[in-house]
Protein backbone atom coordinates (compact mmCIF):
# COMPACT_ATOMS: atom_id res chain seq x y z
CA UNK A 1 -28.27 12.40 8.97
CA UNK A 2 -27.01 9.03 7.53
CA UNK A 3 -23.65 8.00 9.27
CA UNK A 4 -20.22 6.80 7.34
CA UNK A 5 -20.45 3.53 5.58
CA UNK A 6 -17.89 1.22 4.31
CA UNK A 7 -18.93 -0.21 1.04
CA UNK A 8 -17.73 -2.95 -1.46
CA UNK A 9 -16.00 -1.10 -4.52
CA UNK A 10 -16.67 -3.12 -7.93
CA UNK A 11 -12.87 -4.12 -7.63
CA UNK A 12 -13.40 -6.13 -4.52
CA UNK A 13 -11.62 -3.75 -2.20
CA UNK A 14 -13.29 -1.37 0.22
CA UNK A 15 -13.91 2.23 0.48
CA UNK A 16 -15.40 4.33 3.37
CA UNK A 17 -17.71 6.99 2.29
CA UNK A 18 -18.88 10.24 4.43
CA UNK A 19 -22.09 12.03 4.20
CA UNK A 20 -20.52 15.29 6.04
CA UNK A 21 -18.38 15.92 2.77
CA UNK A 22 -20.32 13.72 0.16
CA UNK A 23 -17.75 11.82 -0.64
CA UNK A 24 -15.25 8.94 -0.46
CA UNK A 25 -12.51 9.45 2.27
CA UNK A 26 -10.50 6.30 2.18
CA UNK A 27 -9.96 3.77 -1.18
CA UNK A 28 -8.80 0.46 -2.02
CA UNK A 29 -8.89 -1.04 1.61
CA UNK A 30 -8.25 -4.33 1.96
CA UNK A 31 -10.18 -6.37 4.70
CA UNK A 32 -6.67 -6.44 6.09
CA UNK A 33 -6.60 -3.06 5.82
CA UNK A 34 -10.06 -1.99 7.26
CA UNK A 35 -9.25 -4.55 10.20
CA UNK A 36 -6.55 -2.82 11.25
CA UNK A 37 -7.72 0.85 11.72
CA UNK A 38 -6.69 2.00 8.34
CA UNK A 39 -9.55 4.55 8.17
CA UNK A 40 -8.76 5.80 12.42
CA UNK A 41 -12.73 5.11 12.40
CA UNK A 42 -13.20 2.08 14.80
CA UNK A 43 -12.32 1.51 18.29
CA UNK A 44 -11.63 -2.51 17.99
CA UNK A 45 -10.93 -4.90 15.58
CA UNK A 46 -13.88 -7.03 16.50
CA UNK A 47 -15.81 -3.65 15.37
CA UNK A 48 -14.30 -3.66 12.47
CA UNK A 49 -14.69 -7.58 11.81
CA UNK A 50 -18.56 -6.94 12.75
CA UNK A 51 -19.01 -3.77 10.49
CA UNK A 52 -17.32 -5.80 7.57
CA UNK A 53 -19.53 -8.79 8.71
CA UNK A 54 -22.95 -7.16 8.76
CA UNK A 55 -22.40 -3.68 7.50
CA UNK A 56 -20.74 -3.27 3.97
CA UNK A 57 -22.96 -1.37 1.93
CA UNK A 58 -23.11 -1.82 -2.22
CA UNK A 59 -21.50 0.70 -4.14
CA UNK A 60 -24.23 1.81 -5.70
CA UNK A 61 -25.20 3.95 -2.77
CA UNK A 62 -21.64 5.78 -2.77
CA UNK A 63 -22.04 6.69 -6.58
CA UNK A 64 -25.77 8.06 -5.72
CA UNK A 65 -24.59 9.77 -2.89
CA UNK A 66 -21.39 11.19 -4.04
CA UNK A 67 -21.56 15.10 -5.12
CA UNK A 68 -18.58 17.21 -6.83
CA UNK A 69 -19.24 20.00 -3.75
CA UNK A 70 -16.19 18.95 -1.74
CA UNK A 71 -14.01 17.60 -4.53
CA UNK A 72 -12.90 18.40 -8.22
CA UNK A 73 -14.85 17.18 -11.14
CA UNK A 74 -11.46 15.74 -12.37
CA UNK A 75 -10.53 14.60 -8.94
CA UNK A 76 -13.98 12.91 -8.68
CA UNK A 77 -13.29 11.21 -11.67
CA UNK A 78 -10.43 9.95 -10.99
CA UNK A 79 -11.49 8.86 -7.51
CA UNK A 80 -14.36 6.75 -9.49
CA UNK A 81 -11.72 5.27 -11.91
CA UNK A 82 -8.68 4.16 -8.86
CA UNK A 83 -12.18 2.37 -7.24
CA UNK A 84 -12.80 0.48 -10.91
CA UNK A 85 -9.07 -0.75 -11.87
CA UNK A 86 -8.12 -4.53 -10.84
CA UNK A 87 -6.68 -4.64 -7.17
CA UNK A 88 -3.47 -6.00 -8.59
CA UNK A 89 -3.20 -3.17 -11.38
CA UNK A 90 0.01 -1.07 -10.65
CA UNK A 91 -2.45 2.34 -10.42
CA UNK A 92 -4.49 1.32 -7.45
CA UNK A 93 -2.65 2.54 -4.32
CA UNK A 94 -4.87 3.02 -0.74
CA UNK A 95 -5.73 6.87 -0.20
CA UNK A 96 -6.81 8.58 2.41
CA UNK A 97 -8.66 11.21 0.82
C-alpha cells in the first residue's frame, strides 16, 4: 500500500493526503506550516525540509486518488474548492481534516 504524501495544491499551499481513508487530512499548509509539525507526521524538521525538498507530489495524484467513501460528497467538494481559492482569499483557513 502507497504511504501518505504531501502534495502541491494548485493554490501554492500544501496538503497531505492518506491512502488509509482516501482522502485529504490536512489543507492549506504553508511550508512554514509543514516545517513545523503541523500535520504531527514527521519526527524532525530536517524531515520535513527533505520531504518538501524531494517529495511533494502533484496534485493530480490526490484528485485521482481521492474517493467520497470516508467523506461527504458535499464535504468533498468543498474540500476540492478551500484547495483551489487564492492563499490570501479570506475562505482558505488550514484544516486538519
Amino acid at each position: 500500500m502507497q504511504s501518505a504524501f504531501i502534495a502541491l495544491q494548485p493554490n501554492g499551499l500544501y496538503c497531505r493526503f492518506s491512502p488509509i481513508v482516501e482522502c485529504l487530512t490536512h489543507i492549506n499548509m504553508t511550508r512554514e506550516d509543514y516545517l513545523n509539525n503541523f500535520t504531527g507526521t514527521v519526527d524532525s524538521r530536517e524531515e520535513a525540509e527533505s520531504i518538501l525538498a524531494f517529495e511533494v507530489r502533484p496534485f493530480s495524484e490526490v484528485s485521482r486518488l481521492t474517493t467520497t467513501q470516508n467523506m461527504t460528497k458535499a464535504e468533498f467538494k468543498r474540500v476540492f474548492t478551500h484547495v483551489i481559492l487564492p492563499q490570501n482569499s479570506i475562505f482558505v483557513f488550514k484544516l486538519a481534516l
